[in-house]
Protein backbone atom coordinates (compact mmCIF):
# COMPACT_ATOMS: atom_id res chain seq x y z
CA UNK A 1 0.00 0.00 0.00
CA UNK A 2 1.12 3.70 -0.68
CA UNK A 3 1.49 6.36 1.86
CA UNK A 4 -1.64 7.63 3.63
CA UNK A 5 -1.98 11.60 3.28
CA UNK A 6 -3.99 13.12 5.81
CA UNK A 7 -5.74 15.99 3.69
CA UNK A 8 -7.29 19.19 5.95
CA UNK A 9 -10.85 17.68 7.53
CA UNK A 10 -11.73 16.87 11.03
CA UNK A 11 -12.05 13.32 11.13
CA UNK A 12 -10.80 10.92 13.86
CA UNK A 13 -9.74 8.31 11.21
CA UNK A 14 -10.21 7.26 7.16
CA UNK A 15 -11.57 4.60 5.28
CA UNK A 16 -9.00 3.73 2.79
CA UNK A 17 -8.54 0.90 0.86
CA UNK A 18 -6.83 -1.66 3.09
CA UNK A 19 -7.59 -0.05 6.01
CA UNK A 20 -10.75 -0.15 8.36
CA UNK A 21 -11.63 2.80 10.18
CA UNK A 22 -14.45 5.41 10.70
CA UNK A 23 -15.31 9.40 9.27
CA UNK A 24 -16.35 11.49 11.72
CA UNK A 25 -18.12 13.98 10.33
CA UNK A 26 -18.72 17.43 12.51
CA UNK A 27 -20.67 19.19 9.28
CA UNK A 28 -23.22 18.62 6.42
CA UNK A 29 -21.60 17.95 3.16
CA UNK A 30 -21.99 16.10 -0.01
CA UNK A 31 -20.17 12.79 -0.85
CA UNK A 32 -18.42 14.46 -3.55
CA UNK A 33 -17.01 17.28 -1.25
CA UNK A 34 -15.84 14.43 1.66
CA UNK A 35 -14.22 12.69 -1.19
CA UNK A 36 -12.37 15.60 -2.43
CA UNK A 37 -11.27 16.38 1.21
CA UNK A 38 -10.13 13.16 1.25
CA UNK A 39 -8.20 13.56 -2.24
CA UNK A 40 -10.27 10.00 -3.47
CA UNK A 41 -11.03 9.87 -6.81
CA UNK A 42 -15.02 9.56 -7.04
CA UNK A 43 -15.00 7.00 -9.90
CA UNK A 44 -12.74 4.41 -7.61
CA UNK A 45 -14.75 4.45 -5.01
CA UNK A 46 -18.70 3.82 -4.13
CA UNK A 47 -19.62 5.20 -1.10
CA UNK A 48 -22.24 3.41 1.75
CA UNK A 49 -24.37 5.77 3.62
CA UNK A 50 -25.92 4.09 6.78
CA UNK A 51 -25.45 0.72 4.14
CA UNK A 52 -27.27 2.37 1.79
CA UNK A 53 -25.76 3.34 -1.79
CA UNK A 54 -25.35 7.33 -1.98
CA UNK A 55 -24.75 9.71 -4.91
CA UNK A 56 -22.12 12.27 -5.06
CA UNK A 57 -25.17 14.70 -4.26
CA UNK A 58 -26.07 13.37 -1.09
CA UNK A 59 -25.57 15.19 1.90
CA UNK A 60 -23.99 13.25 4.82
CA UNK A 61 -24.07 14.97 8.42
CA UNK A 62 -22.80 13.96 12.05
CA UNK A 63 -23.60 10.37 13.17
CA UNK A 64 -24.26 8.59 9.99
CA UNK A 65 -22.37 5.50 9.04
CA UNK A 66 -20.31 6.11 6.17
CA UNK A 67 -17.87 3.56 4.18
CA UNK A 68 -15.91 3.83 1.29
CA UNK A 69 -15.28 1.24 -0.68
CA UNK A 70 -13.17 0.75 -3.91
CA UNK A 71 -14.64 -0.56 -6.96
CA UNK A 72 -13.10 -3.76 -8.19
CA UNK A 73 -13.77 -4.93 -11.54
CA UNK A 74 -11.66 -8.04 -13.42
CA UNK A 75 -12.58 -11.13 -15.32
């Protein structure tokens, strides 16, 4: 695995690939801002909201579940 780079949001730990951790989140934001402050690429990852599927347009606020996950495809 590559070096971890802690990019400027409060959160107590990441969910990065390889890792298993929790966001805390202390404001509203979409999924596409959280992964941005996390410098993910959006179309690596899917994101799990409360272990439901969000968009980049949902908002996720303090106290939801959140996951990242990295989309694996192969044959």
């Amino acid at each position: 695995m590559g070096d971890i780079v802690e990019p400027e949001v409060d959160f107590t730990a990441v969910t990065i690939p390889g890792n298993v951790s929790e966001i805390h989140i202390t404001e509203t934001k979409t999924i596409r801002k959280l992964l941005n402050d996390l410098g993910l690429l959006h179309r690596h990852f899917v994101v799990l909201v409360d272990g439901k599927r969000a968009t980049l347009d949902d908002e996720v606020v303090e106290g939801q579940r959140v996951l990242v996950l990295p989309i694996i495809a192969g044959g």
